[in-house]
N, C-alpha and C. Protein backbone atom coordinates (compact mmCIF):
# COMPACT_ATOMS: atom_id res chain seq x y z
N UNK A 1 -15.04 -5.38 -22.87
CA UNK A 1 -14.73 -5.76 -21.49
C UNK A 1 -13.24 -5.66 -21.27
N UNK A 2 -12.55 -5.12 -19.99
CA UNK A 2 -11.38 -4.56 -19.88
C UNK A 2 -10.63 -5.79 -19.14
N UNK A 3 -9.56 -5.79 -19.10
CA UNK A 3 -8.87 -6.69 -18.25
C UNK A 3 -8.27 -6.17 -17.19
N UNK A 4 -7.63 -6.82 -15.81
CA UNK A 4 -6.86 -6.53 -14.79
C UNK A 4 -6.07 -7.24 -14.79
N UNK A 5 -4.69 -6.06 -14.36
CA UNK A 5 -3.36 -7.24 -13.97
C UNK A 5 -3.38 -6.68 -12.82
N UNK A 6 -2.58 -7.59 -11.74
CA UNK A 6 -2.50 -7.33 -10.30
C UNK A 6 -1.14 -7.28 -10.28
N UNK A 7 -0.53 -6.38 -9.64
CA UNK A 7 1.04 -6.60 -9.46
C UNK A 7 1.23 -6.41 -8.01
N UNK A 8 1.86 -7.62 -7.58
CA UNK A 8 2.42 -7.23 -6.11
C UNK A 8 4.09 -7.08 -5.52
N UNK A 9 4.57 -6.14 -4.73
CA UNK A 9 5.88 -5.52 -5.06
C UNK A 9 5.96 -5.53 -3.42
N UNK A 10 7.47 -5.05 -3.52
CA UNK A 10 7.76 -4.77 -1.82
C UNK A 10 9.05 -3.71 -1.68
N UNK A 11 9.10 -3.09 -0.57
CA UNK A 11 10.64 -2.80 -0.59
C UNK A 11 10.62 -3.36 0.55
N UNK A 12 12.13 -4.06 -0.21
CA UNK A 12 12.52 -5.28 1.06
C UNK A 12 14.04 -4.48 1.80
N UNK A 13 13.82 -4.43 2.92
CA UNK A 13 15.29 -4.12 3.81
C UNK A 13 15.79 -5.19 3.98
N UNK A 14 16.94 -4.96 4.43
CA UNK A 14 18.35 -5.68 4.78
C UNK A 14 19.32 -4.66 5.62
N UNK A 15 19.98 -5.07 6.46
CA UNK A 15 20.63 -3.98 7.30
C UNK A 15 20.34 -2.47 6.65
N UNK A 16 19.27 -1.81 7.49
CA UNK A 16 18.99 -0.26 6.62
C UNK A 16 18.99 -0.04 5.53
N UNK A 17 18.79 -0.67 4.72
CA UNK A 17 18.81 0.31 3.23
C UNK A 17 18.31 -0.74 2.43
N UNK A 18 17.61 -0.35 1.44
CA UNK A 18 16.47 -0.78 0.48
C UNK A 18 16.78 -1.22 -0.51
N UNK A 19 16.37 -2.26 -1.19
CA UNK A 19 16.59 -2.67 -2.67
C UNK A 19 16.22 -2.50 -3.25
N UNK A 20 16.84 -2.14 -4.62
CA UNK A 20 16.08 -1.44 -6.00
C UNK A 20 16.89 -2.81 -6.96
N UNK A 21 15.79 -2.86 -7.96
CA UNK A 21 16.50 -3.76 -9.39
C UNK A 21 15.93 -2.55 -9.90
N UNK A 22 17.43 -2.56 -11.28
CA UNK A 22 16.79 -1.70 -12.58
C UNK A 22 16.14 -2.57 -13.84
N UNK A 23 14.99 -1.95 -14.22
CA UNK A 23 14.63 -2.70 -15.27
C UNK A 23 15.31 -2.46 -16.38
N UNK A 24 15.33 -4.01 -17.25
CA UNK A 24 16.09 -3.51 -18.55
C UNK A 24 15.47 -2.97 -19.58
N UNK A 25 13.94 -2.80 -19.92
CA UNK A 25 13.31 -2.14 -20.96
C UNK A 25 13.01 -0.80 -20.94
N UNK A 26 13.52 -0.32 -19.43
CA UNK A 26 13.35 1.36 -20.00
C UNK A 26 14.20 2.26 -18.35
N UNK A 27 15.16 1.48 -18.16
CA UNK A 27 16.68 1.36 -17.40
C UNK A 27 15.84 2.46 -15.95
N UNK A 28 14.68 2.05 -15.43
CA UNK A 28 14.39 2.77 -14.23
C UNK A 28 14.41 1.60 -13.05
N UNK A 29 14.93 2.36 -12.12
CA UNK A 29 14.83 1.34 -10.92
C UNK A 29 13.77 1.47 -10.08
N UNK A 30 13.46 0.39 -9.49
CA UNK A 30 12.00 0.09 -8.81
C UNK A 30 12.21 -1.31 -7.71
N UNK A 31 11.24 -1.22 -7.00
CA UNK A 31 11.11 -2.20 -5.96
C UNK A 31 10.89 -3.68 -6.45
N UNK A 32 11.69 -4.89 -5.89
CA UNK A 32 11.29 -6.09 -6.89
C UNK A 32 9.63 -6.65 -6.51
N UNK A 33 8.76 -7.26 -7.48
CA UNK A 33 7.81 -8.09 -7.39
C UNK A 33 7.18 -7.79 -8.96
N UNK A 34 5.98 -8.30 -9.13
CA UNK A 34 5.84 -8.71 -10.38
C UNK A 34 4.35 -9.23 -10.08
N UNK A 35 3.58 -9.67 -11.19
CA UNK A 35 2.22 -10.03 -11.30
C UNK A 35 1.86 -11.14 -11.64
N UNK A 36 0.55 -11.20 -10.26
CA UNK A 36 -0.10 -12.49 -9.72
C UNK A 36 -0.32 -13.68 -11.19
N UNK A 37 0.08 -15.13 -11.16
CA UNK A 37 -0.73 -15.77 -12.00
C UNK A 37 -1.97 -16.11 -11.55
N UNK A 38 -3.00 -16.53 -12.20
CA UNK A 38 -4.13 -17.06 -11.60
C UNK A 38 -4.02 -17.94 -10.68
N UNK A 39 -5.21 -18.00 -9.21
CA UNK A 39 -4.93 -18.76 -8.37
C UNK A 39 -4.18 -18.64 -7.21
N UNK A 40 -3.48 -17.87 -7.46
CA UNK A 40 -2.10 -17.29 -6.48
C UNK A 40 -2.58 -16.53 -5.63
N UNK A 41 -2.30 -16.79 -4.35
CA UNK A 41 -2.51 -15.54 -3.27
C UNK A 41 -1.10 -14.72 -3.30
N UNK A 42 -1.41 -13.59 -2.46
CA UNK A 42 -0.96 -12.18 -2.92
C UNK A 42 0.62 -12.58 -2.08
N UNK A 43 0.83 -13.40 -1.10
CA UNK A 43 2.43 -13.95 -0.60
C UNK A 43 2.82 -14.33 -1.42
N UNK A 44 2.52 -15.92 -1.79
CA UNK A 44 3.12 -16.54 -2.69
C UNK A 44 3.42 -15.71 -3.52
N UNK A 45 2.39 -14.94 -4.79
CA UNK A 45 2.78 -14.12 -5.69
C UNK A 45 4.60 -13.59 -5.31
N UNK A 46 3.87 -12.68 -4.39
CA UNK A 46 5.23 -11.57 -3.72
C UNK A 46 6.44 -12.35 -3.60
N UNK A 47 6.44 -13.79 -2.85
CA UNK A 47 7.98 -14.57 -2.93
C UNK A 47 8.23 -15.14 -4.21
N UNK A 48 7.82 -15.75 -4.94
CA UNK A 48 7.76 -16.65 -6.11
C UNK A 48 8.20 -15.02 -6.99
N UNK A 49 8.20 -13.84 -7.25
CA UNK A 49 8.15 -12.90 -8.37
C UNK A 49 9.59 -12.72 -7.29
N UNK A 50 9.98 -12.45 -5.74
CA UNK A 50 10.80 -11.86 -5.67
C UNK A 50 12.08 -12.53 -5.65
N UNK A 51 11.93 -14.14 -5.82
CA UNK A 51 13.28 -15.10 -6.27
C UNK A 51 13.68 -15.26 -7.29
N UNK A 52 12.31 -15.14 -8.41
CA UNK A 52 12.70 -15.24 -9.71
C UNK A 52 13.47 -13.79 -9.85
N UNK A 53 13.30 -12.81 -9.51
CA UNK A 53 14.27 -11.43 -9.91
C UNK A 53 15.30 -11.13 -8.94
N UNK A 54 15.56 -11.87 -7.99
CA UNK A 54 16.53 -11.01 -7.07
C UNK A 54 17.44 -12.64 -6.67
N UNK A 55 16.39 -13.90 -6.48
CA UNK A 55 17.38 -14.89 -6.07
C UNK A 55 17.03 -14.95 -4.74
N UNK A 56 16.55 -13.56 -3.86
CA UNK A 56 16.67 -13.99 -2.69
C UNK A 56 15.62 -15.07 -2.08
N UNK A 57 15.38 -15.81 -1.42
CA UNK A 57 14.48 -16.85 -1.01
C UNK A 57 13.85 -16.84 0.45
N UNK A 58 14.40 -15.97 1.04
CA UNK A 58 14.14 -16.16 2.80
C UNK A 58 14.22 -14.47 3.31
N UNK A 59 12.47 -14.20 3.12
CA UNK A 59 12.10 -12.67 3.63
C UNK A 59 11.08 -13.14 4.16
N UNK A 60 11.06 -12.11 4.92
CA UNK A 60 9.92 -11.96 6.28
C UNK A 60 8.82 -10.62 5.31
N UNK A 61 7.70 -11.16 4.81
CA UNK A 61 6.65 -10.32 4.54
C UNK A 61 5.78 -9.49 5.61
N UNK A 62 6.15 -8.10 5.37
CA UNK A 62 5.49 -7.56 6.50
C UNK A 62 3.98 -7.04 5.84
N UNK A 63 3.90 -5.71 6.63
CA UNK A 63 2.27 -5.23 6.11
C UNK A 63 2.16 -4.50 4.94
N UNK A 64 1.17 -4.49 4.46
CA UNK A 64 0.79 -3.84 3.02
C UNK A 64 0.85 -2.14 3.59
N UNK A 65 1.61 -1.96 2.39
CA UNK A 65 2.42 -0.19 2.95
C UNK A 65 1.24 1.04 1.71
N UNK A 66 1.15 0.44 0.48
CA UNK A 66 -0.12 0.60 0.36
C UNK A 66 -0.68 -0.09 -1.16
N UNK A 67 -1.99 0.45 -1.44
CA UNK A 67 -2.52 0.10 -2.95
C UNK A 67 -2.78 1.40 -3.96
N UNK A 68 -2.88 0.68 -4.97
CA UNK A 68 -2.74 1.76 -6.42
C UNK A 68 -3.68 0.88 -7.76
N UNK A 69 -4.23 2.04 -7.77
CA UNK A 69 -4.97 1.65 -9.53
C UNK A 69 -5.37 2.55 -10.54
N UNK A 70 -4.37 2.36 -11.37
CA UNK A 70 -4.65 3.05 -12.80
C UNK A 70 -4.87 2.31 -14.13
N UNK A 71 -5.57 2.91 -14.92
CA UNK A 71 -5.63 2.16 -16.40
C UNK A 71 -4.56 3.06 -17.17
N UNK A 72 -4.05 1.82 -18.06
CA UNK A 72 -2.47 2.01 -18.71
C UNK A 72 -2.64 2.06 -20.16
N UNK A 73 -3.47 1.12 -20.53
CA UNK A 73 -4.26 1.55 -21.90
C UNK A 73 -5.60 1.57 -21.96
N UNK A 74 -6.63 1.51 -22.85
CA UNK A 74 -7.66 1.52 -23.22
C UNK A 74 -8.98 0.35 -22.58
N UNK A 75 -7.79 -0.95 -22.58
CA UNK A 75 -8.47 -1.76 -21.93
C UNK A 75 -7.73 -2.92 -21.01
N UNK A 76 -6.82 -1.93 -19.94
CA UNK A 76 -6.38 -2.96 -19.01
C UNK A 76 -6.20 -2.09 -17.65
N UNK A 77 -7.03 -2.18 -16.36
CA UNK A 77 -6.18 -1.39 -15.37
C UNK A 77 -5.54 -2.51 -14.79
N UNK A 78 -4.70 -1.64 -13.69
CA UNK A 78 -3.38 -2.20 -13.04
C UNK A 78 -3.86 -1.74 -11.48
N UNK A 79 -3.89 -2.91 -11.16
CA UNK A 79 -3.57 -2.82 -9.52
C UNK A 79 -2.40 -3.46 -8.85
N UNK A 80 -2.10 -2.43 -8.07
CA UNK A 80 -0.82 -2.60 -7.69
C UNK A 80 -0.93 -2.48 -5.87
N UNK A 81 0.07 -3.55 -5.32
CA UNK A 81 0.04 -3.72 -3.90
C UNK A 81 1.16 -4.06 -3.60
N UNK A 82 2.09 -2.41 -3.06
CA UNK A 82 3.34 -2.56 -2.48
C UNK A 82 3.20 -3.02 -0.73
N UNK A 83 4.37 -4.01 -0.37
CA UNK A 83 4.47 -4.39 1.03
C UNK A 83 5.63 -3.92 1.30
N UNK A 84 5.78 -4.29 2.71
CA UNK A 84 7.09 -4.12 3.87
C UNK A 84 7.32 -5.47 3.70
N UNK A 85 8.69 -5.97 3.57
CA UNK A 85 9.31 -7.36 3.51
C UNK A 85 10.95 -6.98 4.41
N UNK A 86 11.81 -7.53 4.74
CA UNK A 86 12.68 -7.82 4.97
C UNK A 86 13.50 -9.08 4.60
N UNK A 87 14.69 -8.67 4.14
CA UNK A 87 15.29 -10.08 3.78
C UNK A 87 16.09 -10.94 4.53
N UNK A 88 16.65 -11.58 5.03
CA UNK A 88 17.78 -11.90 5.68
C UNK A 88 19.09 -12.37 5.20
N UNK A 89 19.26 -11.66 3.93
CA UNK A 89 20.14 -12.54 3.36
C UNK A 89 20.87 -11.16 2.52
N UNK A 90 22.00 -10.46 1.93
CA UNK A 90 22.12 -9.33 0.81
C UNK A 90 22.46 -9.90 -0.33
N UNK A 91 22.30 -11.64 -0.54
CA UNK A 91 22.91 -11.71 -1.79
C UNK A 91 21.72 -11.89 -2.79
N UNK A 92 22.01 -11.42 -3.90
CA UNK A 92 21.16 -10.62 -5.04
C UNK A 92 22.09 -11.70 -6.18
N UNK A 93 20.94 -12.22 -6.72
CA UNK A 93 21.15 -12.33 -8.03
C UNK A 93 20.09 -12.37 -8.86
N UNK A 94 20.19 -11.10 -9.89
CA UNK A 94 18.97 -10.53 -11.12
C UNK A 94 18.97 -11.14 -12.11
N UNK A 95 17.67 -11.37 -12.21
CA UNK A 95 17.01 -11.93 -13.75
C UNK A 95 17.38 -11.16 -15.24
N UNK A 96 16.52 -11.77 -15.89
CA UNK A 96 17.27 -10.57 -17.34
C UNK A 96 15.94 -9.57 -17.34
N UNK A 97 14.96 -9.63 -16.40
CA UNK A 97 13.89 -8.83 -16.58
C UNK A 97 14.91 -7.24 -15.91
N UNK A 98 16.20 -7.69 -15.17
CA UNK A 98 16.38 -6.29 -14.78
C UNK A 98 18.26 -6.58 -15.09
N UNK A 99 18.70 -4.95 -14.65
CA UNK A 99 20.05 -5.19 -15.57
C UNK A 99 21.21 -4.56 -14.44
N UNK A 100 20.49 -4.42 -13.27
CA UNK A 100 21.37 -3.91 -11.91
C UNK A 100 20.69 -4.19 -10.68
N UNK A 101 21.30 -3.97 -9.61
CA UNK A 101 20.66 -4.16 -8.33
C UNK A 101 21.47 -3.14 -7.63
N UNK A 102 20.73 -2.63 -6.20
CA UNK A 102 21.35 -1.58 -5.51
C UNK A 102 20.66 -1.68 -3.98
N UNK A 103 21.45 -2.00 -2.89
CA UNK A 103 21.00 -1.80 -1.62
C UNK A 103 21.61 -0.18 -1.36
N UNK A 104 20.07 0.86 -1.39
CA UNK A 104 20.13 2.24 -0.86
C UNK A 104 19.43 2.63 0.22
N UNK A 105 20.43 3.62 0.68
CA UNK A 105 20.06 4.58 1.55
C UNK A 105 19.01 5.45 1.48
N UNK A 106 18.16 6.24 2.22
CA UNK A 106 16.48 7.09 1.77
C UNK A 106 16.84 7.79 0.81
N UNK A 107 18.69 8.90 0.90
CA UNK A 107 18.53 9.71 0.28
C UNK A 107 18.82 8.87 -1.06
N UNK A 108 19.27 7.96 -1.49
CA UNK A 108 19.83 7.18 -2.72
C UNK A 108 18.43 7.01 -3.44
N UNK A 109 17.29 6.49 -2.62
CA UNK A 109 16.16 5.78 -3.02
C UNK A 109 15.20 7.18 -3.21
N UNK A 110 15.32 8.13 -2.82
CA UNK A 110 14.73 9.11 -3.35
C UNK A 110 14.95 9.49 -4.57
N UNK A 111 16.46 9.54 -4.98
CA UNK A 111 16.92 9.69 -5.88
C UNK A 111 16.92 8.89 -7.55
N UNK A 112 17.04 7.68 -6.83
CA UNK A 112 16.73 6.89 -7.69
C UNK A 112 15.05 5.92 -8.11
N UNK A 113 14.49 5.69 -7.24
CA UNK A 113 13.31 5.22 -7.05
C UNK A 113 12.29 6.08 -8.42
N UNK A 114 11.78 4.98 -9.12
CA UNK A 114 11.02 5.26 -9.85
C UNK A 114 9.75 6.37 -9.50
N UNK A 115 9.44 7.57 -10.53
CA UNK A 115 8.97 8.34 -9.38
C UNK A 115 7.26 8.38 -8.89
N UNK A 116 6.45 7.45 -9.53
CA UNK A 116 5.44 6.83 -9.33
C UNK A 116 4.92 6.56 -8.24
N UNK A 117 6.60 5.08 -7.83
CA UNK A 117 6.42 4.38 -6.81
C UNK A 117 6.65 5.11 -5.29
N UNK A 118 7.79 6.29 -5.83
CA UNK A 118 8.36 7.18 -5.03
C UNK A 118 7.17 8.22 -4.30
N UNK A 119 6.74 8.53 -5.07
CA UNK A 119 5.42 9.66 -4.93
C UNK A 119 4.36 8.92 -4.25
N UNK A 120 4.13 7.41 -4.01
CA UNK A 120 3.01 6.74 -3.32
C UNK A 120 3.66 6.76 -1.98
N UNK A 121 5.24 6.30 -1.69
CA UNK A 121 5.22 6.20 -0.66
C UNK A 121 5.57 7.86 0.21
N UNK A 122 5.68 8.77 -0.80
CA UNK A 122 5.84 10.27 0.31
C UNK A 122 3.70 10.55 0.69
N UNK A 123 3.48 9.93 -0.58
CA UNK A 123 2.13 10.58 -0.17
C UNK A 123 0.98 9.84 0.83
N UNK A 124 1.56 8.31 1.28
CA UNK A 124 1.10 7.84 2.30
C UNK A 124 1.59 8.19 3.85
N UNK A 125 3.12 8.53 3.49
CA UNK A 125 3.72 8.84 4.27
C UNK A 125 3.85 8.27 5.38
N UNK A 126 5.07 7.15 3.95
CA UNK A 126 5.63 6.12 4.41
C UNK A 126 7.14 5.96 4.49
N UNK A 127 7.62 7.18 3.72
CA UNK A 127 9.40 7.09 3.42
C UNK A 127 9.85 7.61 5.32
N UNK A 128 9.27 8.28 5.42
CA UNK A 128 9.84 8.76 7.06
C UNK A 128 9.88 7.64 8.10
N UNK A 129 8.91 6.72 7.94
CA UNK A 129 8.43 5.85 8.15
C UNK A 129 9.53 4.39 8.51
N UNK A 130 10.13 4.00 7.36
CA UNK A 130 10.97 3.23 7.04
C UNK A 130 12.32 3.44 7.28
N UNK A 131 12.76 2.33 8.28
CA UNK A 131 13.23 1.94 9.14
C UNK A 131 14.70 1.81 8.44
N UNK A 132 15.21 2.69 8.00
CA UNK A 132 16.80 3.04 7.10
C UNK A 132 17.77 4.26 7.48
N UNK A 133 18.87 3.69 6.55
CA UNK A 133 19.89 4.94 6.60
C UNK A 133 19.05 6.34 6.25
C-alpha cells in the first residue's frame, strides 16, 4: 500500500514580481509552501508552511492556479496544489529549509524557476496570465 504527500505552494506577488526561496538541498529555486500535516485544510497548510519559510504572515490567498500528481518513488505519490497569493508586506525572512530569497520579474522567474513548476504554469497558461513585471 502506497502513501500520499500533499504539498501546497503559491507564487505570492508583491508590487509585480514574484517570490522564489532557493532550496538548500539541491540549490533550485521554487515557489514557497510545503506539505499538509494531518487535519489541516489546504489555507492553513499554505499560511502556516509560508511563515515558517519566508516569515511573511499577512497574504491574501487567491485561486488555485493549478494541480499536479506524480509518483517519486515506488511507493509514495505527490500531489501538489499551486495558488495565487499576494503578500502585503516584501520583508522575507528564510528558514534553513532554503538558503536565498528573490522578488522576480517573468523574465527572472523564467529563468530561474524550477523547471517542473515552470513548465505547469506555461502549460496551463498561466505565466501570461500573472499580473508582473
Amino acid at each position: 500500500m502506497g502513501n500520499f504527500e500533499v504539498a501546497v505552494k503559491s507564487v505570492i506577488i508583491y508590487d509585480r514580481k514574484v517570490l522564489l526561496v532557493r532550496r538548500s538541498n539541491d540549490n533550485e529555486w521554487e515557489c514557497p509552501g510545503g506539505t499538509m500535516e494531518f487535519g489541516e485544510d489546504l489555507h492553513t497548510t499554505l499560511r502556516r508552511e509560508i511563515e515558517e519559510e519566508t516569515g511573511l504572515n499577512d497574504i491574501d490567498i487567491g485561486k488555485l492556479l493549478y494541480a499536479i500528481t506524480f509518483t517519486y518513488n515506488p511507493e509514495t505519490q505527490y500531489v501538489g496544489l499551486m495558488y495565487l497569493s499576494h503578500a502585503k508586506s516584501d520583508k522575507v525572512k528564510i528558514s534553513n529549509e532554503h538558503i536565498d530569497f528573490k522578488w522576480v520579474n517573468k523574465k527572472q522567474l523564467t529563468e530561474l524557476l524550477w523547471k517542473p513548476m515552470l513548465n505547469e504554469l506555461i502549460k496551463n497558461g498561466l505565466l501570461d496570465s500573472l499580473e508582473i513585471d
